[in-house]
C-alpha atoms as a PDB file:
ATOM      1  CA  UNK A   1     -38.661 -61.983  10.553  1.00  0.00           C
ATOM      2  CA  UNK A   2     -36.704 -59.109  12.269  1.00  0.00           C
ATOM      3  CA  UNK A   3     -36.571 -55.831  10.629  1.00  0.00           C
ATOM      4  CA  UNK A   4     -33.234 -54.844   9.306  1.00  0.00           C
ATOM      5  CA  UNK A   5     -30.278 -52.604  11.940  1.00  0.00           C
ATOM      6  CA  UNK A   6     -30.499 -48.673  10.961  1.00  0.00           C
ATOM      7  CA  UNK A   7     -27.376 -47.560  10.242  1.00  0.00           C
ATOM      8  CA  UNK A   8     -26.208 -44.419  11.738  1.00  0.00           C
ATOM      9  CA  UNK A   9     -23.248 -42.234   9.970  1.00  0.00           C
ATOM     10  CA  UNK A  10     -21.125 -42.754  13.132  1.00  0.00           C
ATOM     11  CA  UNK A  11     -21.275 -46.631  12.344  1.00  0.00           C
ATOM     12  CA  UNK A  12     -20.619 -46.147   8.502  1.00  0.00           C
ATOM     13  CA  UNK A  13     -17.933 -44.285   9.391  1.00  0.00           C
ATOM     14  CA  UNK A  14     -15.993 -46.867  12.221  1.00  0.00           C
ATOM     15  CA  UNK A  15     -16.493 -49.760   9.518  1.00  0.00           C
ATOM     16  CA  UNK A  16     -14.280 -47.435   7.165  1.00  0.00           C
ATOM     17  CA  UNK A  17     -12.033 -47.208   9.690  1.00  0.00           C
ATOM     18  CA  UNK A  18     -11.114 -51.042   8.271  1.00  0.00           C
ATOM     19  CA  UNK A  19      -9.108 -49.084   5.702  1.00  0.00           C
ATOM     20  CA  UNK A  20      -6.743 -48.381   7.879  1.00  0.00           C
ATOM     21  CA  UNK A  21      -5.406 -52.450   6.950  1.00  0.00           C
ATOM     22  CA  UNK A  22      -5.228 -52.074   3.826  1.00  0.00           C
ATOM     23  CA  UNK A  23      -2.970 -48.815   3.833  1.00  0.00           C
ATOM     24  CA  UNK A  24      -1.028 -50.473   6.942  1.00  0.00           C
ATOM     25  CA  UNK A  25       0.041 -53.701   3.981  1.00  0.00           C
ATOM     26  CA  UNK A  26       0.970 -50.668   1.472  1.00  0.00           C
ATOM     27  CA  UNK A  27       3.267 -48.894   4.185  1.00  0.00           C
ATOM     28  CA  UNK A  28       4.815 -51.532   5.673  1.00  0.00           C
ATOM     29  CA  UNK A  29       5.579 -53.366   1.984  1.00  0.00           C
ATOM     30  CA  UNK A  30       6.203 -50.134   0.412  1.00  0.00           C
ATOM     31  CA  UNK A  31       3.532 -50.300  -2.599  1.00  0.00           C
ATOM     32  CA  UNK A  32       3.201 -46.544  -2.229  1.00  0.00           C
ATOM     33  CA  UNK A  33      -0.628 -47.423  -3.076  1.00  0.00           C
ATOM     34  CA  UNK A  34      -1.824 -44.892   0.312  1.00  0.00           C
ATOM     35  CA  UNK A  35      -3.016 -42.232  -2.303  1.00  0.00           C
ATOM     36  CA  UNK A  36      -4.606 -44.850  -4.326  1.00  0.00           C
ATOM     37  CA  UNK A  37      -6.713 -46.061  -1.295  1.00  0.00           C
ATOM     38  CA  UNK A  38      -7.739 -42.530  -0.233  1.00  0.00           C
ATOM     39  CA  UNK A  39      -9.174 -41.680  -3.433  1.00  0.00           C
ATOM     40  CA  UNK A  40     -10.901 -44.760  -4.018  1.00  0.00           C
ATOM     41  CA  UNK A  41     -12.344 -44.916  -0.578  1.00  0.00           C
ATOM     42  CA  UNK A  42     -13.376 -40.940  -1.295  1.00  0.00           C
ATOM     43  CA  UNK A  43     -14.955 -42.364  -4.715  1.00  0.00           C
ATOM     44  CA  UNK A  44     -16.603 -45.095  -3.039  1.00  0.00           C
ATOM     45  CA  UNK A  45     -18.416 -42.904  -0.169  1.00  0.00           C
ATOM     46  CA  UNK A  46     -19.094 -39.978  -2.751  1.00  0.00           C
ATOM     47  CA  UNK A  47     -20.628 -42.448  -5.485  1.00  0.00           C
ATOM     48  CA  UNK A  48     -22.991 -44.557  -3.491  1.00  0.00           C
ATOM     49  CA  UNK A  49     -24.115 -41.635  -1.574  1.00  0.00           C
ATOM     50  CA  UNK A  50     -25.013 -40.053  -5.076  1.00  0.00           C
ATOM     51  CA  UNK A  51     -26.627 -43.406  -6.073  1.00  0.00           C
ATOM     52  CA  UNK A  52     -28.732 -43.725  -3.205  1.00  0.00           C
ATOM     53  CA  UNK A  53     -30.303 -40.035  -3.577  1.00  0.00           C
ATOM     54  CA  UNK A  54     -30.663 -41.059  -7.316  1.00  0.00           C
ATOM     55  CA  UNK A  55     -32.586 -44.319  -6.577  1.00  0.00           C
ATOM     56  CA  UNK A  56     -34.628 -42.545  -3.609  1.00  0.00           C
ATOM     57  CA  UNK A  57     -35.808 -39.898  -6.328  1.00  0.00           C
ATOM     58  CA  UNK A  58     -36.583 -42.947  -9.380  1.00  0.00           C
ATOM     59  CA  UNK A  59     -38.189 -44.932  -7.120  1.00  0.00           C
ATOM     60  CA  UNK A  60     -40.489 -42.073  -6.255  1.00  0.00           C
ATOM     61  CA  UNK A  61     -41.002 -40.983  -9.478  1.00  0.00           C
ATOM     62  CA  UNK A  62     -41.620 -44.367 -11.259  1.00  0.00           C
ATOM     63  CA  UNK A  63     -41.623 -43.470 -14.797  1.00  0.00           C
ATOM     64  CA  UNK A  64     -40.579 -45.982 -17.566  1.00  0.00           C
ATOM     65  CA  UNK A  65     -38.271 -43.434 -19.456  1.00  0.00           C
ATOM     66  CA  UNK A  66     -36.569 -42.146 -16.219  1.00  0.00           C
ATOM     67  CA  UNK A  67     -35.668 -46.311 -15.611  1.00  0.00           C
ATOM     68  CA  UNK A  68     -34.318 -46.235 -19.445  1.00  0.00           C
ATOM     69  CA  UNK A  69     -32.309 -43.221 -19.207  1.00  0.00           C
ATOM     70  CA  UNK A  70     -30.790 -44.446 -15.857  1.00  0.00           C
ATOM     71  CA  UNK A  71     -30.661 -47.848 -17.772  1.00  0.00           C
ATOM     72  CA  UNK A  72     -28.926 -46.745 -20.646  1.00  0.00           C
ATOM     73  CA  UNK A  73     -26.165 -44.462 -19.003  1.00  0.00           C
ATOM     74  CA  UNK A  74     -25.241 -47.635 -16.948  1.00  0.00           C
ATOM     75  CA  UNK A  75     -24.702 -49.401 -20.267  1.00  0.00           C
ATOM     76  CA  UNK A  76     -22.928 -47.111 -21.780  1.00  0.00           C
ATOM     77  CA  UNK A  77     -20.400 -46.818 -18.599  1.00  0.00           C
ATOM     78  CA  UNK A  78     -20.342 -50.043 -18.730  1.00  0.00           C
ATOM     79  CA  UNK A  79     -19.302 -50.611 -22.059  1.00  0.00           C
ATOM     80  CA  UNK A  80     -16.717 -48.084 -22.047  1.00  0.00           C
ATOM     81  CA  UNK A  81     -15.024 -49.809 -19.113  1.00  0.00           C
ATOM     82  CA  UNK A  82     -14.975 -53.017 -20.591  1.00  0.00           C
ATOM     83  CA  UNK A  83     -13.486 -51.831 -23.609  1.00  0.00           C
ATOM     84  CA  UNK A  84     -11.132 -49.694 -21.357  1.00  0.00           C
ATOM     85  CA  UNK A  85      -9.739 -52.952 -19.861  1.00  0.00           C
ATOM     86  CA  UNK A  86      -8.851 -54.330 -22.961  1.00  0.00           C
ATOM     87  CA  UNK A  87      -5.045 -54.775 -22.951  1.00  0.00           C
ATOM     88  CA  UNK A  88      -5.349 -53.955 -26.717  1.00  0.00           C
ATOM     89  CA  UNK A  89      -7.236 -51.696 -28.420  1.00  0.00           C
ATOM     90  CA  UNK A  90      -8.769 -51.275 -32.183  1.00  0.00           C
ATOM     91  CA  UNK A  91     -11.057 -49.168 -34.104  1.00  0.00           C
ATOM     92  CA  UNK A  92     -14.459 -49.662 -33.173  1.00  0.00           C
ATOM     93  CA  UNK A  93     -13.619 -51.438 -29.863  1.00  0.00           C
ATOM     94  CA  UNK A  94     -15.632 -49.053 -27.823  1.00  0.00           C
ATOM     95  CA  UNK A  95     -19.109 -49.187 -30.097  1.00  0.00           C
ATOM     96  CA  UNK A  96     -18.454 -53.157 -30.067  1.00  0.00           C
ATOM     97  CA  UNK A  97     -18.222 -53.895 -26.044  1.00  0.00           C
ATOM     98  CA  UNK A  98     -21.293 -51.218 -25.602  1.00  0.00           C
ATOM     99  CA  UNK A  99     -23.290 -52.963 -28.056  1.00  0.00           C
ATOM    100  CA  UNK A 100     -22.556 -56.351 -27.100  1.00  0.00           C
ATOM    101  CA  UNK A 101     -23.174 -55.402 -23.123  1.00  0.00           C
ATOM    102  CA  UNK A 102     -26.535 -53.774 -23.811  1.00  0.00           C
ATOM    103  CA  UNK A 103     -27.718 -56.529 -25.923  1.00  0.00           C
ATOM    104  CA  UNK A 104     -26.402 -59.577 -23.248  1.00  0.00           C
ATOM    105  CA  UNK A 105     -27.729 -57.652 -20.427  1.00  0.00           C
ATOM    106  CA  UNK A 106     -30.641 -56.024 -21.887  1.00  0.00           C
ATOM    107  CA  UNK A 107     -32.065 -59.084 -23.495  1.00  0.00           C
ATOM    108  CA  UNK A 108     -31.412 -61.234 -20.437  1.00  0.00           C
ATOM    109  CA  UNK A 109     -33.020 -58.757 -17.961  1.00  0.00           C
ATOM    110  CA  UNK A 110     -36.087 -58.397 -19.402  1.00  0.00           C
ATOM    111  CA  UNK A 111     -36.520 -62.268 -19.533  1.00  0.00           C
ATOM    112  CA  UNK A 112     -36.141 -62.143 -15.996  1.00  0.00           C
ATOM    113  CA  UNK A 113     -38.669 -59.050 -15.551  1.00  0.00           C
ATOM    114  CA  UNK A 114     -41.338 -59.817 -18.027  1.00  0.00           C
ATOM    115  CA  UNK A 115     -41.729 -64.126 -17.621  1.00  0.00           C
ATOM    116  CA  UNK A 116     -39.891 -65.102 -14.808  1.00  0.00           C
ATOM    117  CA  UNK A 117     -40.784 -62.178 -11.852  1.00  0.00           C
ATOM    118  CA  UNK A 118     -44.226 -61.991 -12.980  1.00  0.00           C
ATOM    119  CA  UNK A 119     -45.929 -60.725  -9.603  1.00  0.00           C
ATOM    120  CA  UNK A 120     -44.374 -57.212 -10.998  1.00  0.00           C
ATOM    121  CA  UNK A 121     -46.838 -54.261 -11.133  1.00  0.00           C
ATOM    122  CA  UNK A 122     -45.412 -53.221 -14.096  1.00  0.00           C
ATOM    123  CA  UNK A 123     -42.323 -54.111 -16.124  1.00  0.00           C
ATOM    124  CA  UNK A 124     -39.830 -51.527 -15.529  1.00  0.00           C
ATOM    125  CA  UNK A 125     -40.549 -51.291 -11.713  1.00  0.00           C
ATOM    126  CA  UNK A 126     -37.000 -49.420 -10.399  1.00  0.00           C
ATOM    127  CA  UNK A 127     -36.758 -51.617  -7.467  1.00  0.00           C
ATOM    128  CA  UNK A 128     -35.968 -54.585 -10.004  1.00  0.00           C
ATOM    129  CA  UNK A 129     -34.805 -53.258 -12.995  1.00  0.00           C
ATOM    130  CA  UNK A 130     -32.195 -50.982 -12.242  1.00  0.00           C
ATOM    131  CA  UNK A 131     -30.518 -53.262  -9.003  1.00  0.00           C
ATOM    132  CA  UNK A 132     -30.724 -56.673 -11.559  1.00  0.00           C
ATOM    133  CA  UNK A 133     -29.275 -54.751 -14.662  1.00  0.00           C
ATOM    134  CA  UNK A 134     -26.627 -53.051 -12.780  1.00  0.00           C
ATOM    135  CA  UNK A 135     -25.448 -56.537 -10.864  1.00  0.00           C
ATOM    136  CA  UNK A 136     -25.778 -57.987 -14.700  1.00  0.00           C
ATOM    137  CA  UNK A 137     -23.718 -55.395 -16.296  1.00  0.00           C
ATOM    138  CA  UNK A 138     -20.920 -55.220 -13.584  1.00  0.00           C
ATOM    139  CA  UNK A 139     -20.318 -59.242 -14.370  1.00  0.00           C
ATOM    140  CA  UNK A 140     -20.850 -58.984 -18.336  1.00  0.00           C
ATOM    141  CA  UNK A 141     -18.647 -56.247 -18.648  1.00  0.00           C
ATOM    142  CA  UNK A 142     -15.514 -58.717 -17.049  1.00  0.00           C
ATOM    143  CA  UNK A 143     -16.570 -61.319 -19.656  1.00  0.00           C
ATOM    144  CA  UNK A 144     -16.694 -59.156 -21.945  1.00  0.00           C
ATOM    145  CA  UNK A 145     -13.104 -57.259 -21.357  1.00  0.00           C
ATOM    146  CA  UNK A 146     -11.381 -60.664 -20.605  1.00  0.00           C
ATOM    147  CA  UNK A 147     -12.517 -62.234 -24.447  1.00  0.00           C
ATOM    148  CA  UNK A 148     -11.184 -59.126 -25.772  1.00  0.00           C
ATOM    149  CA  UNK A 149      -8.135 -59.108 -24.460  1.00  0.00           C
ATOM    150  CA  UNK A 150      -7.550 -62.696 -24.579  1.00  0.00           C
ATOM    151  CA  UNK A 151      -8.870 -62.725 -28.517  1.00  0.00           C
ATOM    152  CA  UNK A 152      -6.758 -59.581 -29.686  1.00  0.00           C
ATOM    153  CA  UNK A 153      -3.821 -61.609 -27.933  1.00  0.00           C
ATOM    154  CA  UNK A 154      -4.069 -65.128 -28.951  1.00  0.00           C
ATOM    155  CA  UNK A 155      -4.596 -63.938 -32.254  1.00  0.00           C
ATOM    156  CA  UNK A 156      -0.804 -61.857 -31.987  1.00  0.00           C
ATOM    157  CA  UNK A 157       0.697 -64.540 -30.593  1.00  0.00           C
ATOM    158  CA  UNK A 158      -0.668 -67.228 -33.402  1.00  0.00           C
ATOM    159  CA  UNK A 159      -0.299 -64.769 -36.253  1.00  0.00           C
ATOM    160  CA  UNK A 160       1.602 -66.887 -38.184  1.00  0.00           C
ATOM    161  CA  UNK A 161      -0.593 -69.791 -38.143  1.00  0.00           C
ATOM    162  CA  UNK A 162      -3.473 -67.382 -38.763  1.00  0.00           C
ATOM    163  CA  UNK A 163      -2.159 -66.161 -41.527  1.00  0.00           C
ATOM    164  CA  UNK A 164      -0.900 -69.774 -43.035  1.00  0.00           C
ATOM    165  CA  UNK A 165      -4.470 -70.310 -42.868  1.00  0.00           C
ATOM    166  CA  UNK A 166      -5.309 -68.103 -44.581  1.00  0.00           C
ATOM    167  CA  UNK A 167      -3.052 -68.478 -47.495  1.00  0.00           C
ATOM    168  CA  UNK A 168      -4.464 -71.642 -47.708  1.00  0.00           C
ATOM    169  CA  UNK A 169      -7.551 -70.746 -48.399  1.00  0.00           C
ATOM    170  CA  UNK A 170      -9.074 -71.468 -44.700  1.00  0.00           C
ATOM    171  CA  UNK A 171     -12.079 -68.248 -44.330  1.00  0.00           C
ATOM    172  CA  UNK A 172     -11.564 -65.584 -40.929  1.00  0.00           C
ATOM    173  CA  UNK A 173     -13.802 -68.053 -39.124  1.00  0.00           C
ATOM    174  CA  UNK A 174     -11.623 -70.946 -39.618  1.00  0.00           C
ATOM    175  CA  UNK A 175      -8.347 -69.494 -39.242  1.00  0.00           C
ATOM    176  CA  UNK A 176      -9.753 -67.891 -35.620  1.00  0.00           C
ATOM    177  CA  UNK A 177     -11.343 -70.072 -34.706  1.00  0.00           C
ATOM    178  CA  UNK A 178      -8.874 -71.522 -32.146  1.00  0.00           C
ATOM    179  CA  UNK A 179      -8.503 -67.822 -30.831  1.00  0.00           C
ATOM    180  CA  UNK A 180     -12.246 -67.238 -30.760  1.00  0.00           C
ATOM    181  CA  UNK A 181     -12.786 -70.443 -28.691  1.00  0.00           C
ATOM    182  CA  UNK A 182     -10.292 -69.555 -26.193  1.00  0.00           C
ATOM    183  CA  UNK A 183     -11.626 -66.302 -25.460  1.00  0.00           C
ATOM    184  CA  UNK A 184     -14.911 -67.107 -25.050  1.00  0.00           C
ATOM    185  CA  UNK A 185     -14.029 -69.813 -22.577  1.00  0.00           C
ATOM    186  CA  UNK A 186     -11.756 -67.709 -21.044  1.00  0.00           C
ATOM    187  CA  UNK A 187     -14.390 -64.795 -20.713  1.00  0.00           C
ATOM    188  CA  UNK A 188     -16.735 -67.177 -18.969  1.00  0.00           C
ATOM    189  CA  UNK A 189     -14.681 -69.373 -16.064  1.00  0.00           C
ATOM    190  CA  UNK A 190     -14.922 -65.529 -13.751  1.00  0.00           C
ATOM    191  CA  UNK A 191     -18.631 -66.770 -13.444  1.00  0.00           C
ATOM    192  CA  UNK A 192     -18.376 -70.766 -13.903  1.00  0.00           C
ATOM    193  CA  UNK A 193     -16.072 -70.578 -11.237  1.00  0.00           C
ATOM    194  CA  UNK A 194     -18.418 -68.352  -8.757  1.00  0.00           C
ATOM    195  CA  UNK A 195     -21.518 -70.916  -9.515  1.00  0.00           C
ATOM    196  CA  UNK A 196     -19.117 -73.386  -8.460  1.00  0.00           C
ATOM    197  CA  UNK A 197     -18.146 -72.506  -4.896  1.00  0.00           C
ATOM    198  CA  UNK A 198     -21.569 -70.065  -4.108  1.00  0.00           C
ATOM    199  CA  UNK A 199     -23.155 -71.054  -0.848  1.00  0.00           C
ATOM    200  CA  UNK A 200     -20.205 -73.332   0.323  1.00  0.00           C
ATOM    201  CA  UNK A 201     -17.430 -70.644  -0.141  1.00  0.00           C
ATOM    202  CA  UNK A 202     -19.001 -67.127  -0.738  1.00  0.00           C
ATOM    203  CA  UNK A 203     -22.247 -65.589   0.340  1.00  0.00           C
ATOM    204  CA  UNK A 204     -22.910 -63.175  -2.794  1.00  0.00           C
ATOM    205  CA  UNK A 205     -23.616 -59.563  -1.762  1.00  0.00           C
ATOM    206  CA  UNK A 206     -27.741 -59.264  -3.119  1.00  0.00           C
ATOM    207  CA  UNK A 207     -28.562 -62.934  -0.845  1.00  0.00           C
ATOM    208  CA  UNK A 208     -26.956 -60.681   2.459  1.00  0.00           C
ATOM    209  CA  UNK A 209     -28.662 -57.863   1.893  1.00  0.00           C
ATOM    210  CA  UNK A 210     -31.719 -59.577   1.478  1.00  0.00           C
ATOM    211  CA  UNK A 211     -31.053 -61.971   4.766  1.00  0.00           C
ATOM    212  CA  UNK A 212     -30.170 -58.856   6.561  1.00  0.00           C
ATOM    213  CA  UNK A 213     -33.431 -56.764   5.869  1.00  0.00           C
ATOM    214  CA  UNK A 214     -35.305 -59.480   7.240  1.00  0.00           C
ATOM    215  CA  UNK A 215     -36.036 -61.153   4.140  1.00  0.00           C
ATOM    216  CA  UNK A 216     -37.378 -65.444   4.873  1.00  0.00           C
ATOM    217  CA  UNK A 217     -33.769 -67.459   3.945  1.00  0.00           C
ATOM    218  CA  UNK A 218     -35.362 -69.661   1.407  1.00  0.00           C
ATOM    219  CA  UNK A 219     -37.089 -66.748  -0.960  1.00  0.00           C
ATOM    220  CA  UNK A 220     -33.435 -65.120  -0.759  1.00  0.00           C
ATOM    221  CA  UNK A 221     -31.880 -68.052  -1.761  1.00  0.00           C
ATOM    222  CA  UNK A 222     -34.056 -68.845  -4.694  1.00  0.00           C
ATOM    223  CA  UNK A 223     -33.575 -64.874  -5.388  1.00  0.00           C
ATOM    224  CA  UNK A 224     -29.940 -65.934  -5.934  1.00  0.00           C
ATOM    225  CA  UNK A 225     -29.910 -68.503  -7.890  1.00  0.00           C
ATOM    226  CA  UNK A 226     -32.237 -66.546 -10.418  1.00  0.00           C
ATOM    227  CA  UNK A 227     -29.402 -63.898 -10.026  1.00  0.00           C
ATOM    228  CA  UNK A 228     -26.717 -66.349 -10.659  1.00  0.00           C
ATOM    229  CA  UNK A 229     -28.151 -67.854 -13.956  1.00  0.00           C
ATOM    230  CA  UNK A 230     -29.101 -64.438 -15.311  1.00  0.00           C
ATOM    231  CA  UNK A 231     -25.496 -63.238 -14.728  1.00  0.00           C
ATOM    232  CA  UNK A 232     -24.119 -66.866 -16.581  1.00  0.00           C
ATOM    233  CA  UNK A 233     -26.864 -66.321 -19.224  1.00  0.00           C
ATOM    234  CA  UNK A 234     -25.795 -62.806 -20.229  1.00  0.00           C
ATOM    235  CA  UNK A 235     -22.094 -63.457 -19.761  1.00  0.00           C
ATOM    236  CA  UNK A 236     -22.282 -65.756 -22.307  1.00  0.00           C
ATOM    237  CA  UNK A 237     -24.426 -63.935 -24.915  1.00  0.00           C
ATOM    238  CA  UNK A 238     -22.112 -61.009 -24.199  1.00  0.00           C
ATOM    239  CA  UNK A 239     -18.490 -63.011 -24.461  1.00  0.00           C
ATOM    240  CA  UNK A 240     -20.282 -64.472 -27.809  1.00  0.00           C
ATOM    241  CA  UNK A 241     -21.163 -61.587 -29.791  1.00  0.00           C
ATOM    242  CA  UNK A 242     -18.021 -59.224 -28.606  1.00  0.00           C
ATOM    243  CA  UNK A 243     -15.685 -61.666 -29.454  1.00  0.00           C
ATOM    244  CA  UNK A 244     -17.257 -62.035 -32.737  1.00  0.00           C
ATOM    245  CA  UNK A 245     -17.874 -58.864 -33.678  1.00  0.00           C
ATOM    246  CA  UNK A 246     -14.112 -57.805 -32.631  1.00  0.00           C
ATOM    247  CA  UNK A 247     -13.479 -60.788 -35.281  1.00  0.00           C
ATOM    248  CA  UNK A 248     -15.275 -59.564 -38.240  1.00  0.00           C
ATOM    249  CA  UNK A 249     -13.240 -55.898 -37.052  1.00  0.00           C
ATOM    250  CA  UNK A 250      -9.763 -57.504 -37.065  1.00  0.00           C
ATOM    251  CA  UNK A 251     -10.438 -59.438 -40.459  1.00  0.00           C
ATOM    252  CA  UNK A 252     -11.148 -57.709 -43.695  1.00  0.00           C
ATOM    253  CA  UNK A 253     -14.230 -58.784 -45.554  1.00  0.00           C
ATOM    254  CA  UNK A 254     -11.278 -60.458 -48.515  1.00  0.00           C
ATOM    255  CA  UNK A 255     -10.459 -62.531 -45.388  1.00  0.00           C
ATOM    256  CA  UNK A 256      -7.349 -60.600 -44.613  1.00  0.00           C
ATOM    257  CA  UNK A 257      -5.952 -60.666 -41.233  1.00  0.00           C
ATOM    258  CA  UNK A 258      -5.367 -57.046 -39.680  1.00  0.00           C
ATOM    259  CA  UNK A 259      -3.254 -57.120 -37.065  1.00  0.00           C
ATOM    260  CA  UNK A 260      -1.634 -53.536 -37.566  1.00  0.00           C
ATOM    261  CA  UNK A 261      -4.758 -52.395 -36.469  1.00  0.00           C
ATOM    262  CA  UNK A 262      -4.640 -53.747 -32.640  1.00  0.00           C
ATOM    263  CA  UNK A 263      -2.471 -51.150 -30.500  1.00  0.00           C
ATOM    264  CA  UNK A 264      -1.443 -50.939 -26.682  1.00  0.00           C
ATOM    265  CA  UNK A 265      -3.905 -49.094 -25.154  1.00  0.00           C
ATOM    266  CA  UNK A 266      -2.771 -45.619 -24.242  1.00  0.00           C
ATOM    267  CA  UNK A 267      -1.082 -45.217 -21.123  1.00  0.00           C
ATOM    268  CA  UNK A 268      -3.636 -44.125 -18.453  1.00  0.00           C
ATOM    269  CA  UNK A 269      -6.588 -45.757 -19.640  1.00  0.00           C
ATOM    270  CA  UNK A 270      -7.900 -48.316 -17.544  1.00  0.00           C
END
């Protein structure tokens, strides 16, 4: 197979000349979104330039607790966006979406590492752990902010069944259970949805880069679809156990429903 193009900082820099569209649709529609753009195209360059000198320097170091350290700031990133997208928030919602993402994506991950890629050296090796977790956690934490919002919603917006429920004796489980359903189904069509169309629609980023660096088609396809059902695999475990946890939050032990504690999140936060 060929070896993969070099690219020089001249050619990184025409392909962000592509930019230029996207601030063209915000000028000529007025969305006054040019600043937006600049700054996330600065963040974009600046940020993967900074990850690859950090993977360059793990990958020559390759120590187990310099993978975990990387491994857990990740998480915890990634839980704090997740619960940051929430369109409500509650006490606790922050320790409940990192917890549930490191468990999902933790768990799931080292499946894949220790019993299904078991040609690895050694279980931690950077050039697996760190790209697999990190495409796992950037899909878990959508599942995961999607069943919170839709849960802290549904449950707003059927408070008065909810809590007819539970005058009737119905437990927390029972009386949100509709809600809980909803929001773990609703958490998990982002990545139903992308097993559905992958290969006839979309071409997902990892299978590219692999095809690109020379890699033979059918090992990067069955790459893929070892990425795809660790991403549905931790989705799910994720959506699950926030969604549940958030439950046994909102409802008090006596089975009380306690909706004064979900607030707008504060203007800003994303």
């Amino acid at each position: 197979m060929a070896e993969y193009v070099e690219l020089s900082i001249g050619q990184v820099a025409l392909a962000s000349l592509l930019i230029l569209i996207n601030a063209g649709v915000s000028i000529w529609l007025g969305l006054r979104m040019e600043k937006t753009l600049l700054i996330a195209s600065v963040r974009t360059v600046v940020q993967l330039s900074l990850l690859g000198l950090i993977l360059n320097w793990i990958f020559r170091i390759d120590r187990w607790y310099v993978v975990l350290l990387i491994a857990t700031l990740m998480t915890v990133i990634a839980g704090m966006t997740a619960a940051g997208r929430s369109r409500r928030s509650f006490p606790g919602i922050r320790f409940i979406a990192t917890s549930s993402v490191m468990a999902s994506a933790w768990l799931v991950t080292a499946y894949v590492l220790v019993f299904v890629l078991q040609g690895l050296e050694k279980w931690y090796q950077p050039q697996y752990a760190i790209p697999l977790l990190g495409m796992v956690l950037g899909n878990t934490l959508n599942g995961i902010s999607v069943g919170l919002s839709t849960l802290s919603e549904s449950l707003l917006r059927h408070r008065d069944r909810v809590e007819t429920l539970l005058a009737l004796g119905a437990t927390r489980h029972e009386a949100a259970g509709e809600s809980m359903r909803e929001a773990v189904r609703t958490g998990m069509i982002p990545i139903v949805n992308s097993m559905m169309i992958v290969g006839l629609v979309s071409l997902p980023g990892m299978m590219t880069g692999q095809l690109v660096s020379g890699m033979d088609p059918a090992q990067a396809v069955r790459y893929q679809i070892v990425i795809m059902f660790l991403i549905a695999g931790a989705t799910a475990l994720g959506t699950v156990l926030v969604v549940y946890l958030a439950m046994h939050r909102l409802f008090a032990p006596d089975h009380r429903f306690r909706y004064d504690a979900l607030s707008e999140p504060p203007r800003g936060r994303e």
